[in-house]
Every structure is written in C-alpha cells, then in structure tokens.
C-alpha atoms as a PDB file:
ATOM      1  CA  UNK A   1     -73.534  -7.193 -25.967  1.00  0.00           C
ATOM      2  CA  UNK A   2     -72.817  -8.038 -29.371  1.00  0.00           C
ATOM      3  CA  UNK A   3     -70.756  -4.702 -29.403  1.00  0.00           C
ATOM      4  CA  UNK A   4     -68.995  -5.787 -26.824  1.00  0.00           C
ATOM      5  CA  UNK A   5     -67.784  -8.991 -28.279  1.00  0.00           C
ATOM      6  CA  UNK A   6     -67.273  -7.357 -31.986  1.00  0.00           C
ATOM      7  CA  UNK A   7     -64.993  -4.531 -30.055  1.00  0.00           C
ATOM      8  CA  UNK A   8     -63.032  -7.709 -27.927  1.00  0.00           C
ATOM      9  CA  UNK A   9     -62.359  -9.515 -31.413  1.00  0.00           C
ATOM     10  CA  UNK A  10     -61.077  -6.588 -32.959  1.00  0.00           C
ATOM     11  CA  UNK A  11     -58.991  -5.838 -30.171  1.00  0.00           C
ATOM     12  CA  UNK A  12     -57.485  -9.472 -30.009  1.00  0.00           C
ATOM     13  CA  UNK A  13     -57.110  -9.348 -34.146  1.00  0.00           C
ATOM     14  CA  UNK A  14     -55.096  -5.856 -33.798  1.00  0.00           C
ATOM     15  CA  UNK A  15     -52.763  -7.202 -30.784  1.00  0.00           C
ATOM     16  CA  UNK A  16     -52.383 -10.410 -33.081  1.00  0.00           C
ATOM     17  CA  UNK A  17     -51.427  -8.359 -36.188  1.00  0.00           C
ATOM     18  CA  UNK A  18     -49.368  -5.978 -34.188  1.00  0.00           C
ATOM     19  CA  UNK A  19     -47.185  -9.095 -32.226  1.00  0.00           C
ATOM     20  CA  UNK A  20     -47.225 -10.621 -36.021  1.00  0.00           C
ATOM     21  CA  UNK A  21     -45.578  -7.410 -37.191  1.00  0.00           C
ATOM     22  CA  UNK A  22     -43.255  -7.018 -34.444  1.00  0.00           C
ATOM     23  CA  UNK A  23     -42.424 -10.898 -34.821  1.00  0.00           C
ATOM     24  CA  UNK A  24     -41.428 -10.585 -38.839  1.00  0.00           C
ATOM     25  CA  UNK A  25     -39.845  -7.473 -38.339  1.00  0.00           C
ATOM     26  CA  UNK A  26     -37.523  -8.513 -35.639  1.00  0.00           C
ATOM     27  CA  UNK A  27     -36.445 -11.827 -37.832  1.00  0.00           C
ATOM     28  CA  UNK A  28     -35.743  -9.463 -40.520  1.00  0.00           C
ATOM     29  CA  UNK A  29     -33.512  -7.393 -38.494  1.00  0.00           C
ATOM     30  CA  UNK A  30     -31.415 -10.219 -36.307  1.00  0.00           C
ATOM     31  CA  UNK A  31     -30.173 -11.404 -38.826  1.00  0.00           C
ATOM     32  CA  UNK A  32     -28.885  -8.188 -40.376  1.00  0.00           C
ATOM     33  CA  UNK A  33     -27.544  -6.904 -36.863  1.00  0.00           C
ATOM     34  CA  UNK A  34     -25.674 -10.446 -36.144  1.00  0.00           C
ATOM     35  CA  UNK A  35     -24.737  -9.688 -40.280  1.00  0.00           C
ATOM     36  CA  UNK A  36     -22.583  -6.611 -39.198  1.00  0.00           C
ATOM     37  CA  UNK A  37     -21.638  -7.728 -35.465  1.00  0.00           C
ATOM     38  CA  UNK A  38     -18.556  -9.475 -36.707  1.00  0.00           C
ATOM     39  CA  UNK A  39     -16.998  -7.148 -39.488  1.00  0.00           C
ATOM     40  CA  UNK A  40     -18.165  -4.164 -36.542  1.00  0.00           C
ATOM     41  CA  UNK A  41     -15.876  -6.370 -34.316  1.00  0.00           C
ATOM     42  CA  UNK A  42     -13.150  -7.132 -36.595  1.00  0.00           C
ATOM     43  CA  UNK A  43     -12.968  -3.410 -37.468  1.00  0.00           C
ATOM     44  CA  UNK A  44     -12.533  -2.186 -33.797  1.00  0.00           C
ATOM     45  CA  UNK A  45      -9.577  -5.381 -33.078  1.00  0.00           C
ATOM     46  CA  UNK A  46      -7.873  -4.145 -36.417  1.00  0.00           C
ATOM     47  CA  UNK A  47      -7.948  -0.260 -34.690  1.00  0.00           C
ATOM     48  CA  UNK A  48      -7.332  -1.188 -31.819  1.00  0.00           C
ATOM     49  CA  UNK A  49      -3.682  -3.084 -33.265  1.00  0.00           C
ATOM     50  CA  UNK A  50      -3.300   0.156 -35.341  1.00  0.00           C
ATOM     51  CA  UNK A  51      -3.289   2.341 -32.006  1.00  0.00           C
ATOM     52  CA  UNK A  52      -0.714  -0.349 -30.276  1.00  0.00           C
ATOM     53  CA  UNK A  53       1.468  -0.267 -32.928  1.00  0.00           C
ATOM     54  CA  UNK A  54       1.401   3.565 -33.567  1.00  0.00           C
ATOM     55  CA  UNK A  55       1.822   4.063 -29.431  1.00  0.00           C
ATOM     56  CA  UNK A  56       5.207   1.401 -29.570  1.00  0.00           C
ATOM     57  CA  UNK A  57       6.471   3.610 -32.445  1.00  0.00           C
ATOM     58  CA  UNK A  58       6.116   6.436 -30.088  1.00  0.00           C
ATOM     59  CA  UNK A  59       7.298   5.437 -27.257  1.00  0.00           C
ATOM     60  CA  UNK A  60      10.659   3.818 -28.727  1.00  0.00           C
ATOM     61  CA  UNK A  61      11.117   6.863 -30.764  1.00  0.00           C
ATOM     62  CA  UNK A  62      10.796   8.729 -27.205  1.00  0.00           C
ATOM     63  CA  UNK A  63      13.355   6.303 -25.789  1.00  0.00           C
ATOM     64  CA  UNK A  64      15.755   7.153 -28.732  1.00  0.00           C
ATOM     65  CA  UNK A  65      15.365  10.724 -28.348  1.00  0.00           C
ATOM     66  CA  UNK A  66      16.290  10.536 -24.404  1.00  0.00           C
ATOM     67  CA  UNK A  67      19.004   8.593 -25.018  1.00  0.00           C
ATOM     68  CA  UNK A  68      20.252  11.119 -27.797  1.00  0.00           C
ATOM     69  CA  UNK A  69      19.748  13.936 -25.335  1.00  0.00           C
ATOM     70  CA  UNK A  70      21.539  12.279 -22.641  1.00  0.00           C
ATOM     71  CA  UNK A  71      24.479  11.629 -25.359  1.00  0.00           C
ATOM     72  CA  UNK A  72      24.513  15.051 -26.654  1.00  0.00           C
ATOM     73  CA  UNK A  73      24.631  16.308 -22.578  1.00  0.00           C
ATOM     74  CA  UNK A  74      26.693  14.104 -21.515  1.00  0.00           C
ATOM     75  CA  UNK A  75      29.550  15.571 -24.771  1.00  0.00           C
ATOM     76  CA  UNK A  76      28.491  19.058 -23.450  1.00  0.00           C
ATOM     77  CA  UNK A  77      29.587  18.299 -20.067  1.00  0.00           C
ATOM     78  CA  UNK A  78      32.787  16.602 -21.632  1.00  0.00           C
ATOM     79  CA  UNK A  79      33.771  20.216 -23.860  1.00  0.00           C
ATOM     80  CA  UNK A  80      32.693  22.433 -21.168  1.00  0.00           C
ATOM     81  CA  UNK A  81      35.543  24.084 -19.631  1.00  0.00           C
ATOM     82  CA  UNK A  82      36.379  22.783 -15.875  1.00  0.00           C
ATOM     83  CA  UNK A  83      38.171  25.488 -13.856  1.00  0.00           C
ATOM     84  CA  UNK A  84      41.431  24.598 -12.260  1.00  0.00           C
ATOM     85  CA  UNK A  85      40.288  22.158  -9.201  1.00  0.00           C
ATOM     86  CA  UNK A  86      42.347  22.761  -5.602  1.00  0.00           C
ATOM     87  CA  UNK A  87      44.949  20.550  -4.063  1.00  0.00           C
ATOM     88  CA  UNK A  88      43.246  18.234  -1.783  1.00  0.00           C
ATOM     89  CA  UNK A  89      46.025  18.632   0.669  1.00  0.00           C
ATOM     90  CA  UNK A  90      44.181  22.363   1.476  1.00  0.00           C
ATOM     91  CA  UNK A  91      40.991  21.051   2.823  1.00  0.00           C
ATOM     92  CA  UNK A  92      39.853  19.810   5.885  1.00  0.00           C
ATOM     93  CA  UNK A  93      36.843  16.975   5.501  1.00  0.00           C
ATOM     94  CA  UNK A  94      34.092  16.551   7.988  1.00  0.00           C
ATOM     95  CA  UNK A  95      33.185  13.510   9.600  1.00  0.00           C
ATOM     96  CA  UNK A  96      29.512  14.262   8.647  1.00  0.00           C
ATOM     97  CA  UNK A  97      27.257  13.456   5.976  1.00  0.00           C
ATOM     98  CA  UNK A  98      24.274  15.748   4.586  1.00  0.00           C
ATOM     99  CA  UNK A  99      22.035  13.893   6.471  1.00  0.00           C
ATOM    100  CA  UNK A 100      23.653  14.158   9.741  1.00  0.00           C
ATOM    101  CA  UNK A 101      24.292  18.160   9.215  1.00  0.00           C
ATOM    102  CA  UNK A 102      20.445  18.318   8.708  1.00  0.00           C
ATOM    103  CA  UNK A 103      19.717  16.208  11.668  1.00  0.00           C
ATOM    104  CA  UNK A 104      21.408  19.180  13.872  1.00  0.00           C
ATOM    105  CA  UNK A 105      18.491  21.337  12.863  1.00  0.00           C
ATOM    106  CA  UNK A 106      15.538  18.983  13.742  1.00  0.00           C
ATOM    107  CA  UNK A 107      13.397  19.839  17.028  1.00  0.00           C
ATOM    108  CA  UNK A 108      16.140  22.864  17.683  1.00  0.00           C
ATOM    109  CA  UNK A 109      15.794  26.480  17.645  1.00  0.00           C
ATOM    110  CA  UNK A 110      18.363  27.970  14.994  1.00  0.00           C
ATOM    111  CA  UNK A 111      20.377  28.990  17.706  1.00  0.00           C
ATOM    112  CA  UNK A 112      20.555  26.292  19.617  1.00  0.00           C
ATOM    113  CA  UNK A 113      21.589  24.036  16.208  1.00  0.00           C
ATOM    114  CA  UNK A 114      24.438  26.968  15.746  1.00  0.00           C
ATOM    115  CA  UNK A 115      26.551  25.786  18.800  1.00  0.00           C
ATOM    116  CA  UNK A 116      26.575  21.787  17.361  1.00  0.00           C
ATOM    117  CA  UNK A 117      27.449  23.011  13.654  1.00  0.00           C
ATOM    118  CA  UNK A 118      29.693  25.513  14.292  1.00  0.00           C
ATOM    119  CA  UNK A 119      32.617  23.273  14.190  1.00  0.00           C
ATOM    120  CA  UNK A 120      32.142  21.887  10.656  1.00  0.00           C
ATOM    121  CA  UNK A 121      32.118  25.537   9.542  1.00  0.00           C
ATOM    122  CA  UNK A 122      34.656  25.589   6.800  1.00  0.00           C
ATOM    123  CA  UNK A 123      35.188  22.143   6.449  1.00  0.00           C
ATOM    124  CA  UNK A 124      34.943  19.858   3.337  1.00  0.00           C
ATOM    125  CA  UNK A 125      32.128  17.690   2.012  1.00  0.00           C
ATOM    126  CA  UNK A 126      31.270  15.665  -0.696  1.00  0.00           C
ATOM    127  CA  UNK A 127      27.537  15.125  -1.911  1.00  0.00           C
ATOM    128  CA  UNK A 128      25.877  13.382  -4.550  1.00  0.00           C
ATOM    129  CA  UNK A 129      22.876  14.828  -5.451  1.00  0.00           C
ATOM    130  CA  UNK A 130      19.858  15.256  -7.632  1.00  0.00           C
ATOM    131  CA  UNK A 131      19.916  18.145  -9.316  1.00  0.00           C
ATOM    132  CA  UNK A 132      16.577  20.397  -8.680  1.00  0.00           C
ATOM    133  CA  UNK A 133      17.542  23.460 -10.251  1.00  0.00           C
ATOM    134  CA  UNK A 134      20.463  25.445 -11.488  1.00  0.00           C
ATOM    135  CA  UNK A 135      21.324  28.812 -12.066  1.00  0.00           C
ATOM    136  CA  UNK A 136      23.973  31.105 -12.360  1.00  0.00           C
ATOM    137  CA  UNK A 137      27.022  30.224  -9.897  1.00  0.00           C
ATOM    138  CA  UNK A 138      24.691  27.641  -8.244  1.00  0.00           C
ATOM    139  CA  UNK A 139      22.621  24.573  -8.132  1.00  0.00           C
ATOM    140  CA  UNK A 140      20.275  23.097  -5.618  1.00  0.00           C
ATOM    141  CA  UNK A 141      20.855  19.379  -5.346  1.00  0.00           C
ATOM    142  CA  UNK A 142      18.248  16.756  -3.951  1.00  0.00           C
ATOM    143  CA  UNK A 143      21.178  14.158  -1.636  1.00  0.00           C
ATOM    144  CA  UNK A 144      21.285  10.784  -2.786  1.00  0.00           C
ATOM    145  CA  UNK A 145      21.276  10.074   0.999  1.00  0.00           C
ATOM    146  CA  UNK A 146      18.056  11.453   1.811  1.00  0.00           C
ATOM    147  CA  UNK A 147      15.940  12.817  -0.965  1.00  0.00           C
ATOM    148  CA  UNK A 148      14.028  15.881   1.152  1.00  0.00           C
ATOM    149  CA  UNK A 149      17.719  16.532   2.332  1.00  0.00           C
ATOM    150  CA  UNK A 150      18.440  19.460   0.095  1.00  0.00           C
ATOM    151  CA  UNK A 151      21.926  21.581  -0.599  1.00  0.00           C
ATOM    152  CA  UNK A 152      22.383  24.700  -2.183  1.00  0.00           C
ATOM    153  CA  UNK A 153      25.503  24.566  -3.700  1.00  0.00           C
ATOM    154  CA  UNK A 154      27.506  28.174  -4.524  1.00  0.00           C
ATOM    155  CA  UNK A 155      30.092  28.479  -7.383  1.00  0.00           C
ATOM    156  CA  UNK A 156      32.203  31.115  -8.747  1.00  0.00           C
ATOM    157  CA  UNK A 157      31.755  32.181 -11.921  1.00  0.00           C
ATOM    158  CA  UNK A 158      34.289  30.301 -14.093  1.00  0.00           C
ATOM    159  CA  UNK A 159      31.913  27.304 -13.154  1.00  0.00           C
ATOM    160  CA  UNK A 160      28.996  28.706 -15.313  1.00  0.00           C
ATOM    161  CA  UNK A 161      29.538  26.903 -18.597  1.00  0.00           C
ATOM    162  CA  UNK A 162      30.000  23.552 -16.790  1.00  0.00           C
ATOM    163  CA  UNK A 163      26.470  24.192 -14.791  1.00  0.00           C
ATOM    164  CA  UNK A 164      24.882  24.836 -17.947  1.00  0.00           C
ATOM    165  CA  UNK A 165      25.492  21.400 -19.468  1.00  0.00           C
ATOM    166  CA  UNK A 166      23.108  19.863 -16.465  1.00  0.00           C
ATOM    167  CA  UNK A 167      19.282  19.239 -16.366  1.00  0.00           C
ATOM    168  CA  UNK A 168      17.009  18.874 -13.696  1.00  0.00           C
ATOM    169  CA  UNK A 169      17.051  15.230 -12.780  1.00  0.00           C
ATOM    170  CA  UNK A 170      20.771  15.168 -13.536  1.00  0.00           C
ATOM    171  CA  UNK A 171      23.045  13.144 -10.807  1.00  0.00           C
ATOM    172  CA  UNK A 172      25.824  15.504 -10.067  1.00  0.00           C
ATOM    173  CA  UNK A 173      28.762  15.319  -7.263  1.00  0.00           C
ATOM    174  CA  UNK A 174      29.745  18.229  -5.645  1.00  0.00           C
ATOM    175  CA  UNK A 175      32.806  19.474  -3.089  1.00  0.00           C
ATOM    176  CA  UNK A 176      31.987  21.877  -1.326  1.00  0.00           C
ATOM    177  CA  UNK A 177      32.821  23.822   1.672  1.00  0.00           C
ATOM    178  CA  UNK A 178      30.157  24.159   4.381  1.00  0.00           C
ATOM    179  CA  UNK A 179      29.154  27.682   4.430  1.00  0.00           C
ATOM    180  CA  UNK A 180      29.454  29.493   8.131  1.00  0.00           C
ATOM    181  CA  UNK A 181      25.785  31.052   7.618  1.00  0.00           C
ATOM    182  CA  UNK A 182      22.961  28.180   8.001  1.00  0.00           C
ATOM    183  CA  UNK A 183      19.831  27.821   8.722  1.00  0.00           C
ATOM    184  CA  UNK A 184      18.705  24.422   8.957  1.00  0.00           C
ATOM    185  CA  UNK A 185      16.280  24.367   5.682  1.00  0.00           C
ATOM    186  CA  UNK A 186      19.069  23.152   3.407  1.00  0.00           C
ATOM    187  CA  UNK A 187      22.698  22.924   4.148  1.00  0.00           C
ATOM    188  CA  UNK A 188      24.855  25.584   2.570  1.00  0.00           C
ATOM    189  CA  UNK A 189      28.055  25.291   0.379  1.00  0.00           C
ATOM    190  CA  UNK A 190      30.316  27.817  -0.880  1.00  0.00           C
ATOM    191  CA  UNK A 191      33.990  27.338  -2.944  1.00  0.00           C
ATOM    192  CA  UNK A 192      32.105  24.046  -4.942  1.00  0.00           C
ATOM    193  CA  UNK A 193      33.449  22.231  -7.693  1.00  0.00           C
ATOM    194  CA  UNK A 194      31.899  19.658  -9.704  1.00  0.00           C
ATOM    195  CA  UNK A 195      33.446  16.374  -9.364  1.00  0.00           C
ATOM    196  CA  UNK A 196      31.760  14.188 -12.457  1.00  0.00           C
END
C-alpha cells in the first residue's frame, strides 16, 4: 500500500514539475512571439505597398505603351497609300443593314434565303466593324450592329498596304459591294474600300 501511495506522489510531483515547466516556458516564449508579431506585421504592410506601387508602375507604363501603339498605327494608316476611291454616283445602296441580310438566312434552307437576297446582289453597303482578322486582299469584320454578325470583306490588291496598318480589335468602315455568292454564315463583300 505504501507503494502505492509513494508511486501516486511521484506521479502528482512529475505532472506538477512537468505543468511548472510548460508554464515558465510558455511565459518565456509569449513574450518573444508578441516581440516579433509587430515588426513581422509591419514587414508584410511595407511589401505589400512595395507590390502596389511596383503593379501601378506597370500598369501605367502598359497604358503608355497602348496609347503609343495606337499613335504609331494610327500615322501608319495616315502614310499608307489609299487607292483611288469610286464616284459615288456608280453605286446602287441597299436598303438593308448587316443585320437584316443575316436575318434572311435564319430558320431557311440556303436556297430558300437565295430567292429574298438575290435582289441586293450587287448593291452597296456600308459596315462598321470590328476587325477579327486580316489578310491579304481581305479582312473579316465583327458589325458594330450585331457582334456575332460577321462580314468577310474582299479587296484588290492595291488595298494591301492600307490593311496592314490594322490590328485585331481595330474599328474599321468598309464599302462594299454585296457579293452574288452567299451562304448565310457571314455576308460577303467584294470591290471594298476602306472608308476611315
């Protein structure tokens, strides 16, 4: 019995010591962690400014450079020759926008849209456009009027230089003539000149 009571005590001393030891040892190290809380703090606010700063910096040196682009392509599009433009007197001008041409196609067989297009065959239009791509002696323009309303847009050669100056994203207006072959994806142009 007197075992028992020797092997309690020593077990209530070593818990005591131990909870003593824990105790001391976490006053010792409180202090120290609240010690380097606030500099730790501090240090991460100042980065943290640093990284603001440095990202404004980009970003208006970004906006400087866009702007200096769109200078430089807007002075390209200036020098760029312009072939010789025809008399408006020589065109007939449809009645119908982009959208409305499109609008023939939708819940219509191809042939079926033929017989209600047919007539503006040939005939003038003007679109303002997005410009999606470009390549040589044409570009494929996104209409202001309706952005999924697309038009491929034909050019002769002498128009090269001029489509060169122009990046995707570019607003460009177009005259065209509406091309006699169509199939409802995009309306067609041939003979187009760019107007801006």
């Amino acid at each position: 019995m007197r075992r028992k009571w020797l092997a309690l005590a020593l077990i209530v001393i070593g818990a005591s010591i131990v909870a003593m030891g824990v105790y001391l040892l976490w006053n010792q190290q409180a202090p120290a962690a609240m010690g380097t809380g606030a500099p730790a703090a501090d240090e991460l606010a100042r980065r943290l400014d640093e990284e603001r700063a440095a990202r404004s910096s980009i970003e208006a040196q970004l906006t400087a450079a866009k702007r200096d682009l769109d200078e430089l392509s807007q002075r390209a599009r200036s020098a760029a020759p312009t072939p010789p433009i025809a008399p408006p007197k020589d065109r007939r001008f449809t009645d119908k926008t982009i959208r409305q041409l499109r609008a023939i196609y939708e819940g219509r067989t191809g042939l079926q849209a033929e017989a209600f297009i047919s007539d503006e065959y040939g005939k003038s239009i003007e679109v303002d456009g997005k410009v999606v791509s470009v390549f040589s002696g044409m570009a494929m323009l996104a209409s202001n009027e309706n952005n999924s309303d697309m038009v491929e847009c034909r050019f002769s050669p002498p128009w090269n230089p001029k489509l060169s100056t122009y990046r995707i994203g570019d607003m460009m207006k177009v005259l065209g003539v509406i091309a006699p072959t169509q199939n409802g994806a995009q309306i067609y142009l041939n003979d187009c000149e760019i107007r801006n």
